[in-house]
C-alpha atoms as a PDB file:
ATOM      1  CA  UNK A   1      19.943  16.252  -9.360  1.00  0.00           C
ATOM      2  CA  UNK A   2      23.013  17.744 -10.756  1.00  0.00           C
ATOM      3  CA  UNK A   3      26.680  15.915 -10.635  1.00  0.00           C
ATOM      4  CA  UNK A   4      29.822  16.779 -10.263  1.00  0.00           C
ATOM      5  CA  UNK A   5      32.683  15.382 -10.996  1.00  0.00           C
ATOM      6  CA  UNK A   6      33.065  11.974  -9.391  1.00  0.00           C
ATOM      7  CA  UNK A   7      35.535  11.878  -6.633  1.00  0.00           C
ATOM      8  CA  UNK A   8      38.955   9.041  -6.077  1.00  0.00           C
ATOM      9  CA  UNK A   9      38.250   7.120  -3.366  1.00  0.00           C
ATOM     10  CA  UNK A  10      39.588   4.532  -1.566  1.00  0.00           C
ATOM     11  CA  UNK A  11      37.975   1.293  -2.226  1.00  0.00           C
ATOM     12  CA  UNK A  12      39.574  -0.390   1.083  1.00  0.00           C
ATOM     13  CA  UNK A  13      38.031   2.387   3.429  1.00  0.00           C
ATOM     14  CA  UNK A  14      34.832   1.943   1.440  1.00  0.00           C
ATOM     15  CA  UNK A  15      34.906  -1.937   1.748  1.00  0.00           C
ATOM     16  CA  UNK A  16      35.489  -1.351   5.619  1.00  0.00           C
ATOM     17  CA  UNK A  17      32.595   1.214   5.905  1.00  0.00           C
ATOM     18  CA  UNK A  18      30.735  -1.038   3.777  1.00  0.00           C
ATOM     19  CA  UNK A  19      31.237  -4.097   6.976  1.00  0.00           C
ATOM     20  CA  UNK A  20      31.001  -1.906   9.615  1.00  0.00           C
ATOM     21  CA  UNK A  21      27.094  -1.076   8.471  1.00  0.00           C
ATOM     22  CA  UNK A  22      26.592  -4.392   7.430  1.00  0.00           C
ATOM     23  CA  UNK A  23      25.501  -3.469   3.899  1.00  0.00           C
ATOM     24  CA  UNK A  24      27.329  -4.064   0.655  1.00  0.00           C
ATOM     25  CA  UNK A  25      28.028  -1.257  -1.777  1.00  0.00           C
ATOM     26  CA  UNK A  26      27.368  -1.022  -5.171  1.00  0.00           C
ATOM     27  CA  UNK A  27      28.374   2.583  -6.176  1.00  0.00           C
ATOM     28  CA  UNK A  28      29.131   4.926  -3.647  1.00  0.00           C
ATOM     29  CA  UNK A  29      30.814   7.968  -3.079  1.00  0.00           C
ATOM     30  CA  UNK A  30      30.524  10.867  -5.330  1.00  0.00           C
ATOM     31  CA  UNK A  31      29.762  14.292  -4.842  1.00  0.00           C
ATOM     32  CA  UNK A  32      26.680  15.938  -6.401  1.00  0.00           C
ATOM     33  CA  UNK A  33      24.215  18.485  -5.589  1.00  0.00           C
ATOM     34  CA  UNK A  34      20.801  18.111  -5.049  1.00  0.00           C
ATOM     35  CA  UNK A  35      18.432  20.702  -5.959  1.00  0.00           C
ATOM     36  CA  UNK A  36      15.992  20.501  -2.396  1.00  0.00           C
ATOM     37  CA  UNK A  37      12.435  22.241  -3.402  1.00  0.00           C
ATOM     38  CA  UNK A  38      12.415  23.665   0.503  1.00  0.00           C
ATOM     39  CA  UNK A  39      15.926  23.895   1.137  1.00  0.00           C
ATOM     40  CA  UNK A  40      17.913  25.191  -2.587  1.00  0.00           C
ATOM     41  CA  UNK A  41      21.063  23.834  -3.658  1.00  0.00           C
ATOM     42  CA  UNK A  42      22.492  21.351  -1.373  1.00  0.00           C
ATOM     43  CA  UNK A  43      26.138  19.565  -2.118  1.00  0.00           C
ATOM     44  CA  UNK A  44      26.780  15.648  -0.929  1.00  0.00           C
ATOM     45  CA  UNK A  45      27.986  12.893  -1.254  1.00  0.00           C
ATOM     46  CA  UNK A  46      25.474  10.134  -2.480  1.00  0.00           C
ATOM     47  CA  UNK A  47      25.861   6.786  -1.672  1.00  0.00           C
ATOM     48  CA  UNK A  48      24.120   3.538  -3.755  1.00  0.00           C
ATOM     49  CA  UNK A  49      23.852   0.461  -1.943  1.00  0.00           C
ATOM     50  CA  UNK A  50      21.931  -3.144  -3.064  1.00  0.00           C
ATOM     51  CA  UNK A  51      19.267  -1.773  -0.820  1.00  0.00           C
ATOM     52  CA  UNK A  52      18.734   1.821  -1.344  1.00  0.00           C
ATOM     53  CA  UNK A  53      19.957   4.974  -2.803  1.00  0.00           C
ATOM     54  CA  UNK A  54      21.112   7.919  -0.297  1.00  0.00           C
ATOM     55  CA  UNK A  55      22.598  11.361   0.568  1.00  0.00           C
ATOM     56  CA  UNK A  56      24.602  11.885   2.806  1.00  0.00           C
ATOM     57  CA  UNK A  57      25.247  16.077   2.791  1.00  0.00           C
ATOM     58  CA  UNK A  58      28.311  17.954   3.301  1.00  0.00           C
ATOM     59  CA  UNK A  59      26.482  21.303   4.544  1.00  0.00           C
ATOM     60  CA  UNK A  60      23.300  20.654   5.928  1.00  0.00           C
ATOM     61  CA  UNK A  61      22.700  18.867   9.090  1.00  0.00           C
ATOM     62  CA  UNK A  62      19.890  15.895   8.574  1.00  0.00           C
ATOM     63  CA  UNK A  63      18.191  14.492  11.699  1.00  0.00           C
ATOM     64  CA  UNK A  64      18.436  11.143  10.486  1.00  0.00           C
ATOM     65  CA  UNK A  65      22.211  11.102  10.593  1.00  0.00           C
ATOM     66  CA  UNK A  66      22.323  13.124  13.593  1.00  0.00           C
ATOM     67  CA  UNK A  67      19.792  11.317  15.815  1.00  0.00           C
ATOM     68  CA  UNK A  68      21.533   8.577  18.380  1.00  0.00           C
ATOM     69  CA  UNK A  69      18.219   8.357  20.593  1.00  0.00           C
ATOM     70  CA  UNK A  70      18.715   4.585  21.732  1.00  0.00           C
ATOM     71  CA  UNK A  71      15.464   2.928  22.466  1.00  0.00           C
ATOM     72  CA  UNK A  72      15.289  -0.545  25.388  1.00  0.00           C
ATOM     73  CA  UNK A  73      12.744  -2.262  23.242  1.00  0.00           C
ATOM     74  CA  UNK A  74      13.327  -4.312  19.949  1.00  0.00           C
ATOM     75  CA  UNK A  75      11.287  -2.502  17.231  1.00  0.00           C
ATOM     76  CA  UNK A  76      10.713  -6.036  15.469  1.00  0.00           C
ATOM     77  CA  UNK A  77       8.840  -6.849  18.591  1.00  0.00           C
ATOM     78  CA  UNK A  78       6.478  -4.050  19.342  1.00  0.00           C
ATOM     79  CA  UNK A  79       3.288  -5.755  16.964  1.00  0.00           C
ATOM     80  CA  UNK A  80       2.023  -9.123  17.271  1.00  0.00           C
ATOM     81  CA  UNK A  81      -0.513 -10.029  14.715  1.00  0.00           C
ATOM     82  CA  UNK A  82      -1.471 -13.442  17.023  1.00  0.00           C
ATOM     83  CA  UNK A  83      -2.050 -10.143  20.237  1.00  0.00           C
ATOM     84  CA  UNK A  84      -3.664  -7.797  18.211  1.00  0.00           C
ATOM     85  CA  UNK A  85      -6.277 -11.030  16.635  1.00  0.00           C
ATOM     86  CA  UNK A  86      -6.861 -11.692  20.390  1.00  0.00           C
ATOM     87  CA  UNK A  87      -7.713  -8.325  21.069  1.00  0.00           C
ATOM     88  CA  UNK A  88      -9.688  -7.698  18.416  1.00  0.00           C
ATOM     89  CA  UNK A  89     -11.805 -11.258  19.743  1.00  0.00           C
ATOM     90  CA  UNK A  90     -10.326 -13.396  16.863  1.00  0.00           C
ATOM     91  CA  UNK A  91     -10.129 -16.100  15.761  1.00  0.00           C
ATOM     92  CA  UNK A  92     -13.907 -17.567  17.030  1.00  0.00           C
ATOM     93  CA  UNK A  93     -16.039 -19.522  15.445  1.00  0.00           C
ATOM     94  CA  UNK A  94     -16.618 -17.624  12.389  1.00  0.00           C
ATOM     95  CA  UNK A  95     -12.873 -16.307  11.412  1.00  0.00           C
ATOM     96  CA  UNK A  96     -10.082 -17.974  11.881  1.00  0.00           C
ATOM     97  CA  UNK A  97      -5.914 -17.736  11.589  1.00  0.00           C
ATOM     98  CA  UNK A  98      -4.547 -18.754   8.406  1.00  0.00           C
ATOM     99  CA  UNK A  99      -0.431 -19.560   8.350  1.00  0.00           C
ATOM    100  CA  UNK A 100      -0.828 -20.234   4.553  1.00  0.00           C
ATOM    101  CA  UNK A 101       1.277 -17.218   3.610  1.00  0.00           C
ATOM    102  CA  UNK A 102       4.002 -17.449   6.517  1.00  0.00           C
ATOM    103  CA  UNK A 103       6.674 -17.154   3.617  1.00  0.00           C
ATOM    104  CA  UNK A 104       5.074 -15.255   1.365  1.00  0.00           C
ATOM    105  CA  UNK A 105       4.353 -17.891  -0.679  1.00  0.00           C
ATOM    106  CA  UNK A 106       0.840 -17.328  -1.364  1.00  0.00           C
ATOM    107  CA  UNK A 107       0.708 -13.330  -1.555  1.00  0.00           C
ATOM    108  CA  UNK A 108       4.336 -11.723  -1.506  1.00  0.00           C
ATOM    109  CA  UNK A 109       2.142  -8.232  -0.423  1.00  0.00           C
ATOM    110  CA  UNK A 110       0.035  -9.764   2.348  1.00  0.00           C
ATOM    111  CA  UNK A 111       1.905 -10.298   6.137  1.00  0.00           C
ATOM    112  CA  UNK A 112       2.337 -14.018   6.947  1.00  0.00           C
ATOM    113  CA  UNK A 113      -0.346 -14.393   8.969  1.00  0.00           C
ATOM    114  CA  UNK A 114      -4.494 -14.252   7.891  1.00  0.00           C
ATOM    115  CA  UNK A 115      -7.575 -14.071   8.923  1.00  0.00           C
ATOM    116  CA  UNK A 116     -10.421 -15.614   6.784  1.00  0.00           C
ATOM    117  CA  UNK A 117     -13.507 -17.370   7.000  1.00  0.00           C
ATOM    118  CA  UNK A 118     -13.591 -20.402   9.220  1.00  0.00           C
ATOM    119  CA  UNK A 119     -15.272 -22.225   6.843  1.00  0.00           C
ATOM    120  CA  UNK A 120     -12.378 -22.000   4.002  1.00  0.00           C
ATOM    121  CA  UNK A 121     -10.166 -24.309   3.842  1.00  0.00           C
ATOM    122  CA  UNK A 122      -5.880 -23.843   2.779  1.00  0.00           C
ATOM    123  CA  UNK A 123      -6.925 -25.258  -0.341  1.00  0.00           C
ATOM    124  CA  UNK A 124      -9.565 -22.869  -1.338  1.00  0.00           C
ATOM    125  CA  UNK A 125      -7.831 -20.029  -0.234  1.00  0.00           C
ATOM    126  CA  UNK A 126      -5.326 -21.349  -3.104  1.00  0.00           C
ATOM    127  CA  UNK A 127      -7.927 -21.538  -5.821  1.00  0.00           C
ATOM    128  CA  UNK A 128      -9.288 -18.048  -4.856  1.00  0.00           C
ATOM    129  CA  UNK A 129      -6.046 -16.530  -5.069  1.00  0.00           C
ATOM    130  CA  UNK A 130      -5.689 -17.525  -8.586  1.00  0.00           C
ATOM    131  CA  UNK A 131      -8.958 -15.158  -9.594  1.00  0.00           C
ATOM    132  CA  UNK A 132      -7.192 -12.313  -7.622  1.00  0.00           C
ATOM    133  CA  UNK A 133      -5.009  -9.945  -8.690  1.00  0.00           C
ATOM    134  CA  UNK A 134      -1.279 -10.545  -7.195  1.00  0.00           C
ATOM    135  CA  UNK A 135      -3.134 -13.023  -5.022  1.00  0.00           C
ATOM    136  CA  UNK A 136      -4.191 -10.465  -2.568  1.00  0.00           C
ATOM    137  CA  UNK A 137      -7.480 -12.718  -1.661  1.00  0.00           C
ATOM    138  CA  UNK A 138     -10.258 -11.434   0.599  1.00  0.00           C
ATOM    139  CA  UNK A 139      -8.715 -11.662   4.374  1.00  0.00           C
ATOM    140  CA  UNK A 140      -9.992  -9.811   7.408  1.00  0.00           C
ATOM    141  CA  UNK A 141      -9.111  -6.025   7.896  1.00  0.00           C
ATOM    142  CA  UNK A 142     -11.367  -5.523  10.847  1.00  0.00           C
ATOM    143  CA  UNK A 143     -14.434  -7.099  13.088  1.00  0.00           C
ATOM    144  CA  UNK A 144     -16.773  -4.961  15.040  1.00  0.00           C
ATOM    145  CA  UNK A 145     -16.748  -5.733  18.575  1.00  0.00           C
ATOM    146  CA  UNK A 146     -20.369  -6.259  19.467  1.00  0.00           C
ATOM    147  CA  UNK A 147     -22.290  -7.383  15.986  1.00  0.00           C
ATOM    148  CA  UNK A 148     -19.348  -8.998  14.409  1.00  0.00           C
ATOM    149  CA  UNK A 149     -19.522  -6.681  11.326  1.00  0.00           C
ATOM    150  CA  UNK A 150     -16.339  -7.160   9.202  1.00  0.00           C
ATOM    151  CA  UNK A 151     -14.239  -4.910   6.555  1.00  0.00           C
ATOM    152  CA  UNK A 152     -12.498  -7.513   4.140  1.00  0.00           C
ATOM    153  CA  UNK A 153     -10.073  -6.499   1.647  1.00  0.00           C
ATOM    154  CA  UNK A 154      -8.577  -7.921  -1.447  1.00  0.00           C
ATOM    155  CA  UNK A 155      -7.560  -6.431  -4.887  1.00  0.00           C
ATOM    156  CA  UNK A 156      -9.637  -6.280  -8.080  1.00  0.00           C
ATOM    157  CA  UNK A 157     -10.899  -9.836  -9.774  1.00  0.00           C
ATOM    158  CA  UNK A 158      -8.997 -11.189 -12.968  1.00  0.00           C
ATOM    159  CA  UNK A 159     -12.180 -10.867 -15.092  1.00  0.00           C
ATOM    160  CA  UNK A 160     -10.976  -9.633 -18.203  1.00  0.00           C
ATOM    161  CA  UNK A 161     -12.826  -8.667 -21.431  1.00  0.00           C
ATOM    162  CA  UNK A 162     -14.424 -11.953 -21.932  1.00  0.00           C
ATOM    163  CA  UNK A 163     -16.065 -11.813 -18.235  1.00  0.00           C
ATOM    164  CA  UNK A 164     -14.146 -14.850 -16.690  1.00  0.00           C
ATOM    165  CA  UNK A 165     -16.162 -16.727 -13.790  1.00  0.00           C
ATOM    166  CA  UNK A 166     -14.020 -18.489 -11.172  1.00  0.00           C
ATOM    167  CA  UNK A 167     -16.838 -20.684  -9.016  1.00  0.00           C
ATOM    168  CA  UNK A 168     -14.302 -21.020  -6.289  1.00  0.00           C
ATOM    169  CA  UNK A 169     -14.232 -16.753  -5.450  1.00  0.00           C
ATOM    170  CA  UNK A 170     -17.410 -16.451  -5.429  1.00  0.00           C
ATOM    171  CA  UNK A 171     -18.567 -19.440  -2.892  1.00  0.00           C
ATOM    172  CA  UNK A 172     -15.873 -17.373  -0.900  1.00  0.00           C
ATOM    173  CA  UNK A 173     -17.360 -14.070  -1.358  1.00  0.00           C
ATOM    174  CA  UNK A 174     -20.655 -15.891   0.138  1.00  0.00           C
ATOM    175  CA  UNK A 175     -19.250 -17.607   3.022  1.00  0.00           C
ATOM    176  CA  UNK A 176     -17.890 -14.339   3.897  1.00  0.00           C
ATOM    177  CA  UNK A 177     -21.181 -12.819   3.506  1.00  0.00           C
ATOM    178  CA  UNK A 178     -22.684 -15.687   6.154  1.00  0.00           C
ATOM    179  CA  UNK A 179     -20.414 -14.990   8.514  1.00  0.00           C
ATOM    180  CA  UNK A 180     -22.836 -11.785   9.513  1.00  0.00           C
ATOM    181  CA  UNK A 181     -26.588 -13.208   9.383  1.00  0.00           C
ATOM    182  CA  UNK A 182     -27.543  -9.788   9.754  1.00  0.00           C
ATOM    183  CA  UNK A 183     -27.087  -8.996   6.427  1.00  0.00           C
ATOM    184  CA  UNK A 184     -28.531 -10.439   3.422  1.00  0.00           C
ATOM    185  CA  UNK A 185     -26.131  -8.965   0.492  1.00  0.00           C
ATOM    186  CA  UNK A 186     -22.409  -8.241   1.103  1.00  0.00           C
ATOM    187  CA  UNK A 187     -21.696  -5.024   0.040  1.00  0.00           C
ATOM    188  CA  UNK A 188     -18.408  -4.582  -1.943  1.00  0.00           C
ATOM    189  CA  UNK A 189     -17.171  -0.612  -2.450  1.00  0.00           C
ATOM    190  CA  UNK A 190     -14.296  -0.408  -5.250  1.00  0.00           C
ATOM    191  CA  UNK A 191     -12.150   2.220  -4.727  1.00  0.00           C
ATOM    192  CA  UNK A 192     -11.738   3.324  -8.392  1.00  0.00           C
ATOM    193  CA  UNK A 193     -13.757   5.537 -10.301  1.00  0.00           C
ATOM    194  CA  UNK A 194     -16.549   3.304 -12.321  1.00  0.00           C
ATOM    195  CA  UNK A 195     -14.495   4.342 -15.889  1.00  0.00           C
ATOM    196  CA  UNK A 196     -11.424   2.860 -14.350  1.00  0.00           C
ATOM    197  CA  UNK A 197     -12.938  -0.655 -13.239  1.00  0.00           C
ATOM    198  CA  UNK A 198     -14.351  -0.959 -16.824  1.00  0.00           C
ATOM    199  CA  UNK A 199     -10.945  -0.218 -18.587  1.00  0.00           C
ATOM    200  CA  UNK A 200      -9.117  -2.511 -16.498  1.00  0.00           C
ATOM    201  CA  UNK A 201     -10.551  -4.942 -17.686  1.00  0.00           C
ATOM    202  CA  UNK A 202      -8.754  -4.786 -21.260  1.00  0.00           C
ATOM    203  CA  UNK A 203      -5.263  -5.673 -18.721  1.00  0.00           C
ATOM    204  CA  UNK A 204      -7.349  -8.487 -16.912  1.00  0.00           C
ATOM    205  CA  UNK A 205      -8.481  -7.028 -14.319  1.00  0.00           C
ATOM    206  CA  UNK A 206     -12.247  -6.200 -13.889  1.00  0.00           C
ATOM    207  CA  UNK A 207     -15.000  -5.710 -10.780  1.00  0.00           C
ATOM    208  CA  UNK A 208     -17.512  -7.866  -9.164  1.00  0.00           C
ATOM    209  CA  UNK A 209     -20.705  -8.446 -11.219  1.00  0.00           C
ATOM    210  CA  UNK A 210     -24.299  -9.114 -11.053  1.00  0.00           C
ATOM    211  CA  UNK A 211     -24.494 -12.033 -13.269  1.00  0.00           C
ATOM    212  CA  UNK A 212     -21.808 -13.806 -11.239  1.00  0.00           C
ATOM    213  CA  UNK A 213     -22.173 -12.713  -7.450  1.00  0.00           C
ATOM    214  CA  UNK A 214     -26.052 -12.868  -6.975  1.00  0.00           C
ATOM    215  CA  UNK A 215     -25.667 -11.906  -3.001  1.00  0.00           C
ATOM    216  CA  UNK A 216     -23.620  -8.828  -3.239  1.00  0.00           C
ATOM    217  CA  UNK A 217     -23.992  -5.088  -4.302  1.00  0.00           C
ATOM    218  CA  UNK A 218     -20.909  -3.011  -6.090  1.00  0.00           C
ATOM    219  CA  UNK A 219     -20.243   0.639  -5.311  1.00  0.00           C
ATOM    220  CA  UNK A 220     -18.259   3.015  -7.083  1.00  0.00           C
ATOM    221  CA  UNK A 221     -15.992   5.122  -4.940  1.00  0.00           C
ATOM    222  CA  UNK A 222     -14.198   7.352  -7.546  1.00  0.00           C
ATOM    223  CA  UNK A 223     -10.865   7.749  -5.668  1.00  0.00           C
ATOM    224  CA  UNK A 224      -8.782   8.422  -8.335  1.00  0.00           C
ATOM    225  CA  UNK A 225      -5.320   6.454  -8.670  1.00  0.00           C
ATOM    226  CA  UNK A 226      -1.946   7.296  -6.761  1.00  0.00           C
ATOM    227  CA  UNK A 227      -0.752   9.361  -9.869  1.00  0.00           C
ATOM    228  CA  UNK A 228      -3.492  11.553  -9.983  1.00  0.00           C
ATOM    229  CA  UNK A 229      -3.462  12.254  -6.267  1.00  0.00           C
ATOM    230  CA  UNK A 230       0.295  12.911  -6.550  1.00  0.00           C
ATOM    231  CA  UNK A 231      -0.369  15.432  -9.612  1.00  0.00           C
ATOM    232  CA  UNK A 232      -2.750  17.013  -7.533  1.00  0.00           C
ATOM    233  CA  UNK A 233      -0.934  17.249  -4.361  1.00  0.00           C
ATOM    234  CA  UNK A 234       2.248  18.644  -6.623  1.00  0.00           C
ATOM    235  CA  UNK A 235      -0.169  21.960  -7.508  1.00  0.00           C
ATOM    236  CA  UNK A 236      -0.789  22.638  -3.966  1.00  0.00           C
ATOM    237  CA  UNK A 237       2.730  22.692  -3.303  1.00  0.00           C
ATOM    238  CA  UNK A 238       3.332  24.695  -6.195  1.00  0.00           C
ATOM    239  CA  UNK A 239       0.525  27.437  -5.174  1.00  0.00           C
ATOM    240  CA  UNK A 240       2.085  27.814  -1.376  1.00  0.00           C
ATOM    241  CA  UNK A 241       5.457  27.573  -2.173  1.00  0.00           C
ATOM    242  CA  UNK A 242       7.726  29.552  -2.489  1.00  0.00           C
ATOM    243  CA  UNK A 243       4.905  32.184  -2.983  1.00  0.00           C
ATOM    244  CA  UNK A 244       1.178  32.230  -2.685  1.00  0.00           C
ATOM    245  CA  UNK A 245      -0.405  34.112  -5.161  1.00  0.00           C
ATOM    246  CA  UNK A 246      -3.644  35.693  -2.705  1.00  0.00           C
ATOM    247  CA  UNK A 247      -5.716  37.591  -5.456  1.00  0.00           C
ATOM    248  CA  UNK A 248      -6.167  34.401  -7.244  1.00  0.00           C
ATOM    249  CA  UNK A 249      -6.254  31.580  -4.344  1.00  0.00           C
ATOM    250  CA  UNK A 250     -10.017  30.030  -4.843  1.00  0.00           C
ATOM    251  CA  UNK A 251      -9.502  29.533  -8.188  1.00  0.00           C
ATOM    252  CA  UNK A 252      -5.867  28.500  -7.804  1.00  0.00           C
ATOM    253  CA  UNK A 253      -6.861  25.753  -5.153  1.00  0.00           C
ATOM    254  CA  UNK A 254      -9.758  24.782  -7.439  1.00  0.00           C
ATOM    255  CA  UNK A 255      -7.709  24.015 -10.520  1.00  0.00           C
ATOM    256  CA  UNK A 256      -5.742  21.293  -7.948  1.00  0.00           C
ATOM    257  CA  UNK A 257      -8.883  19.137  -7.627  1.00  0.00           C
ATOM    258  CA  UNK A 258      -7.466  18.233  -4.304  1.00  0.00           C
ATOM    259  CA  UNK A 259     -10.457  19.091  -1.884  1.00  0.00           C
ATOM    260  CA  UNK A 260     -12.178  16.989  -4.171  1.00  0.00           C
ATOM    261  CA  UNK A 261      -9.635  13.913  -3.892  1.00  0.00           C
ATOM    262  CA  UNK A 262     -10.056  14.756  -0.125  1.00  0.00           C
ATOM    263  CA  UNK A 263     -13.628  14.785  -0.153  1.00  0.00           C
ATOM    264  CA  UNK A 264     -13.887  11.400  -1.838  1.00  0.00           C
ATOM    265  CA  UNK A 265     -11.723   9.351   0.321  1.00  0.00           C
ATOM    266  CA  UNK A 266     -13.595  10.612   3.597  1.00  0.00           C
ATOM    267  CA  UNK A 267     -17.258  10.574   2.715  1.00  0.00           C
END
């Protein structure tokens, strides 16, 4: 993004703008010109707030300054987790609503409320949380609607180099794994590539082993990190746009890696 010379302004007409939208700004006003990949040069006035950074352009319409569609509902209303449990036949006597993390106490990147196994308690949801990384524990994603088959998620286990145990994660690992008596070993599919798992571990972080969850079976996925997908997704933009090069297309798309990203996260 190139600058140009910052603009006077006035800081009473900025303080009123700044009431009238309810927000309170930091930096704002000064002109610049921001180099759009679809679009070329663009010149605008960019404006810096406590809650986000944006342009507002001098030339170029934008839809999102533009659009007044008014809309009868209240968008904070539209989901309810305690509906969409009920829907989904939850809780029951297997799963049940947790209000353990209605401030974001326990798990700052989980909603407020959880489902989890009826069998755990507040208190053990506590001591699992401490073996998780950010706290993100093992809660509910989805329940089948006939055999009661669940998806659970949660992030990686704070194993570390010396191979950690925490007894309290993986009691909860196996009460999740009773909840379906169908099953005799809860299978657990890690997103990362194998290589990835094992070099966590040198930052505390780790995977689910043998030695210390007896009832459950670890898969590799190899989806590779958001980086790497955002590399790859750069070089297909870069081979369409603003030209594609046709006599050398397979091999160009090959050298992205992207239909094999794509192929991993669908199959």
């Amino acid at each position: 993004m190139a600058s140009a010379p910052t603009s006077k302004y006035n800081s009473h007409s900025l303080e009123n703008e700044s009431i009238k939208r309810g927000t309170f700004f930091i930096l704002i006003d000064k002109e610049v010109i921001y180099i759009c990949p679809f679009n070329g040069p663009i010149k605008g006035r960019v404006y810096i707030t406590n809650y986000r950074l944006y342009l507002r352009s001098l030339e170029t319409p934008i839809f999102a300054f533009l659009n007044e569609e008014k809309f009868n509902v209240d968008g904070w209303m539209v989901y309810n987790p305690v509906e969409e449990y009920r829907r989904q036949g939850l809780p029951n006597h297997h799963w049940r609503i947790t209000f353990i993390n209605k401030c974001y106490e326990l798990c700052d990147t989980y909603p407020a409320l959880l489902v989890v196994p009826y069998r755990a308690s507040d208190d053990d949801l506590r001591r699992v949380a401490t073996f998780r990384s950010r706290n993100r524990i093992p809660v509910l994603s989805w329940i089948h609607p006939e055999n009661k088959t669940v998806i659970v998620r949660c992030s990686q286990p704070l194993v570390g180099m010396s191979g950690k145990r925490n007894k309290d994660d993986e009691k909860y690992l196996d009460v999740i794994r009773e909840t379906n008596r169908q099953i005799s070993k809860l299978t657990i599919y890690d997103a990362r590539p194998n290589v990835n798992a094992v070099a966590n571990k040198a930052t505390g972080g780790g995977y689910e082993s043998d030695d210390a969850y007896h009832n459950a079976e670890l898969f590799f996925l190899d989806i590779h990190n958001i980086h790497v997908m955002r590399e790859s997704l750069k070089k297909v933009k870069d081979i369409v746009y603003p030209n594609v090069e046709e006599s050398h297309w397979l091999s160009s798309l090959e050298s992205t890696h992207w239909l094999e990203h794509i192929k991993a996260s669908i199959f």
